[in-house]
Protein backbone atom coordinates (compact mmCIF):
# COMPACT_ATOMS: atom_id res chain seq x y z
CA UNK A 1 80.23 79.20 90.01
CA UNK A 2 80.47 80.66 93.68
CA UNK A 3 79.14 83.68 93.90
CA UNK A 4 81.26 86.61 94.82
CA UNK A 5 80.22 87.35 98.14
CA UNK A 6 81.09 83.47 99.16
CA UNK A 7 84.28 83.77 97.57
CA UNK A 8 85.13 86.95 100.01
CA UNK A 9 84.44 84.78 102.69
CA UNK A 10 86.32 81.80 101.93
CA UNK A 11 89.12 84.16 100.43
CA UNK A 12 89.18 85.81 104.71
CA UNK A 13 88.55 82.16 106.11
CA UNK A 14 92.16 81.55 104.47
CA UNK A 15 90.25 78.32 102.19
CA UNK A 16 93.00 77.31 100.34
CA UNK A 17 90.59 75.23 97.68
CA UNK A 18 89.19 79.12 97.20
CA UNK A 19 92.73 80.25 96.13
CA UNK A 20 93.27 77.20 93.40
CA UNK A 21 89.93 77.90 92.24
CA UNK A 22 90.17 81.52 91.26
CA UNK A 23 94.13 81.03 90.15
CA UNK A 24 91.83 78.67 87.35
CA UNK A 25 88.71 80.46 86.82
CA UNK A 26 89.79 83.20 84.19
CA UNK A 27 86.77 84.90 84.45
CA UNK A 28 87.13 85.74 88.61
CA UNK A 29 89.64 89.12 86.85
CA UNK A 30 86.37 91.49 87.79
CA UNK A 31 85.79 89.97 90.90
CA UNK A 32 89.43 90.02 92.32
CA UNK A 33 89.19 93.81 91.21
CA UNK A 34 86.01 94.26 93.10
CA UNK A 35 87.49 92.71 96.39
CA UNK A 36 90.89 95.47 96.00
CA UNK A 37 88.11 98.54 95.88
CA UNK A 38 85.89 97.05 98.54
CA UNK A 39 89.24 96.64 100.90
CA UNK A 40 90.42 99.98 99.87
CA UNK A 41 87.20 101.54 100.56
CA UNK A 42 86.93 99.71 103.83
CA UNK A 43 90.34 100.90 104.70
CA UNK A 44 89.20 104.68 103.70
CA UNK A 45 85.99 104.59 105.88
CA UNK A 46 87.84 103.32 108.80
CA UNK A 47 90.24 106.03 108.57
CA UNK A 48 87.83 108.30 107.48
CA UNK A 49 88.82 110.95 110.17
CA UNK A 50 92.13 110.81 109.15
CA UNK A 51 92.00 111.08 105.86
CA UNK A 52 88.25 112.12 104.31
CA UNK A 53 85.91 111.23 101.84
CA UNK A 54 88.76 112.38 99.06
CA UNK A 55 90.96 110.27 100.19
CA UNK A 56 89.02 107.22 100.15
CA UNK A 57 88.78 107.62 96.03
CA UNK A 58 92.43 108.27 95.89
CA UNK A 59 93.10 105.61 98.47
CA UNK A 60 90.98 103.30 95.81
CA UNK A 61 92.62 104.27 92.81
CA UNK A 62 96.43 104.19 94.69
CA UNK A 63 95.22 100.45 95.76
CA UNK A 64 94.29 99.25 91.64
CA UNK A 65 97.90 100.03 91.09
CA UNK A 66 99.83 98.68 93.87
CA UNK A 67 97.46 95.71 93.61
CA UNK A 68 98.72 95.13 90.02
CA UNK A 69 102.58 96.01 90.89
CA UNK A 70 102.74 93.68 93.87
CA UNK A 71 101.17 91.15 91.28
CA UNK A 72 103.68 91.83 88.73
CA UNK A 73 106.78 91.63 91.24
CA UNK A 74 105.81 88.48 92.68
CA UNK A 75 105.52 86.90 89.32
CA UNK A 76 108.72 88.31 88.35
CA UNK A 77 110.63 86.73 91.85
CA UNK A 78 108.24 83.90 92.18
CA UNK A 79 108.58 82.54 88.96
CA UNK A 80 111.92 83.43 87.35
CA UNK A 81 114.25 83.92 91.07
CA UNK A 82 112.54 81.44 93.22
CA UNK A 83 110.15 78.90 91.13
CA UNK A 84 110.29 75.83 92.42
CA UNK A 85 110.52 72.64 89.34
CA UNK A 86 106.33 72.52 88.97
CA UNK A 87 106.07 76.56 89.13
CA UNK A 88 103.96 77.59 86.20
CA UNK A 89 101.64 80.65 86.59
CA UNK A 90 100.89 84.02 84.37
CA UNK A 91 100.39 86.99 85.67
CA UNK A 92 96.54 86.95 85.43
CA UNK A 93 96.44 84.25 88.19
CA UNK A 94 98.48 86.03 90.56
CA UNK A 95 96.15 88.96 90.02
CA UNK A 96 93.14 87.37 90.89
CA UNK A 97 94.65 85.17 94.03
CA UNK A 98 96.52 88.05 95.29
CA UNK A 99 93.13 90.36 94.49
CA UNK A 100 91.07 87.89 96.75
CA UNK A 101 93.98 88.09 99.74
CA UNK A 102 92.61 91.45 100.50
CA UNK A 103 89.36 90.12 101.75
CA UNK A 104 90.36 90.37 105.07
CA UNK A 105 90.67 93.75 104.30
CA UNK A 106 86.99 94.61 104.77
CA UNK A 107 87.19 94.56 108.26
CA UNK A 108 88.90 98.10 108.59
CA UNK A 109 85.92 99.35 107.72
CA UNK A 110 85.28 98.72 111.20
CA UNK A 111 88.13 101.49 112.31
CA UNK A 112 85.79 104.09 112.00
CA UNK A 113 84.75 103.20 115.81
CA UNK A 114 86.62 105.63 117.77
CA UNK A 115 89.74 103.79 119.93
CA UNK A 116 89.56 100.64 117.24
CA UNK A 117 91.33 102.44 114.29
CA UNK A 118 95.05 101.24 115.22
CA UNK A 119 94.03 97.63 116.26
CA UNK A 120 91.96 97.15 113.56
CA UNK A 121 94.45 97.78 110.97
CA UNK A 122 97.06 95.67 112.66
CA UNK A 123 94.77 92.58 113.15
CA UNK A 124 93.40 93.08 109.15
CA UNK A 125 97.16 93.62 108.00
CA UNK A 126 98.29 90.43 109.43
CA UNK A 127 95.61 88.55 107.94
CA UNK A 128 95.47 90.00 104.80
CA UNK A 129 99.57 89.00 104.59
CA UNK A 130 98.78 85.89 105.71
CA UNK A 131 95.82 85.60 102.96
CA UNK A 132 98.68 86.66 100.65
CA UNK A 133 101.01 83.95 101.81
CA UNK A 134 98.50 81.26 100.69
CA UNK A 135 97.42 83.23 97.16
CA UNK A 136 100.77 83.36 96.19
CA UNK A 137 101.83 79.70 97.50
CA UNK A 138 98.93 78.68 95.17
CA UNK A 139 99.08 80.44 92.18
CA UNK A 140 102.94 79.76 91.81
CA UNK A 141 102.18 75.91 92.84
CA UNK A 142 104.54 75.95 95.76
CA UNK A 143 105.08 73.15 97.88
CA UNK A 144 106.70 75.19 100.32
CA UNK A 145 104.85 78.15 102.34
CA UNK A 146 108.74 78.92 103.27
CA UNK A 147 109.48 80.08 99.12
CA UNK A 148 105.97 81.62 98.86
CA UNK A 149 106.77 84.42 102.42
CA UNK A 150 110.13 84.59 100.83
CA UNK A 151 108.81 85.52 97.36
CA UNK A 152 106.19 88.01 99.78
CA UNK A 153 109.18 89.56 101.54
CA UNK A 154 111.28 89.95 98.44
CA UNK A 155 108.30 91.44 96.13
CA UNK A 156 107.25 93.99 99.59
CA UNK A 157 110.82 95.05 99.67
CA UNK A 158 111.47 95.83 96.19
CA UNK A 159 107.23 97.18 96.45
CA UNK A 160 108.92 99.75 99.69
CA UNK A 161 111.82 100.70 97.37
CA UNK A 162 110.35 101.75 94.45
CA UNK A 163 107.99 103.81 96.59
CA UNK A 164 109.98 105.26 98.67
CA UNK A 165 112.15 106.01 95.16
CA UNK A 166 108.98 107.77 93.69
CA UNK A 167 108.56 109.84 97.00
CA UNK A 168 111.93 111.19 97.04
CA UNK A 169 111.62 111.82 93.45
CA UNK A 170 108.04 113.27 93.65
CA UNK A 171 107.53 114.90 96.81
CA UNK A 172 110.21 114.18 99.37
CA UNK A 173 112.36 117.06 99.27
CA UNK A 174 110.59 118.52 102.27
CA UNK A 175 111.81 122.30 100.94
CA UNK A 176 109.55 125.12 99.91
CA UNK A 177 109.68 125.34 96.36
């Protein structure tokens, strides 16, 4: 078995054997978790001016979640709106490809150098979407990268809806209380 610090790097080096062979190995759950918190606490130290050391254990926990409801959405569209005839995944293998596409994620960490913040998180946002392109292609057995950034548009809008849904509910009123 690879050991998880390889796997990061093939996961950011967009391997696509890497992808197939944690969408198998059942026991890669823990380390697909451990790549969300180190990405999320990369992102938290890079923006660590922004938004302090508190924020970097919300910013973890806030990532867990919206790592497992991306995961759940895309298995929802990819394989009951958009499977192709060989789709056949579960839900645990889109956690642990999709968990992996945030290895490109580490390199916010690198934001904390003053004047890199914004490019940074552009060039590791890009990446990590592209990473995602490829788990999801994978773990849903795609032929076509076309259906898997349509399946990755569809799950981020209805991802940006139900957020933005939760805000207004939660905390978007704006008005004193």
């Amino acid at each position: 078995m690879a050991s998880f610090t390889e796997r990061i790097i093939r996961a950011a080096k967009l391997d696509v054997m890497l992808y197939e062979e944690v969408e198998a190995d059942k026991n890669a759950m823990s380390q697909a978790m451990g790549v969300v918190i180190l990405s999320s606490v990369a992102a938290g130290v890079g923006s660590m001016e922004r938004i302090g050391i508190g924020g970097i254990l919300t910013g973890s926990i806030l990532a867990l979640i919206a790592w497992y409801v991306w995961a759940y959405i895309t298995f929802l569209v990819g394989t009951k709106l958009l499977p192709e005839p060989q789709t056949k995944a579960d839900l645990g293998e889109l956690l642990r490809t999709i968990g992996f596409s945030s290895s490109p994620g580490l390199i916010r960490v690198l934001g904390i150098i003053p004047g890199l913040t914004h490019g940074v998180f552009l060039v590791a946002s890009i990446w990590m979407l592209i990473a995602m392109v490829i788990a999801v292609r994978q773990a849903l057995d795609y032929q076509s990268t076309f259906r898997a950034v349509g399946v990755c548009v569809i799950g981020w809008i209805i991802q940006l809806s139900i957020l933005m849904l939760l805000f207004l509910i939660f905390g978007g009123s704006g008005s004193p209380a």
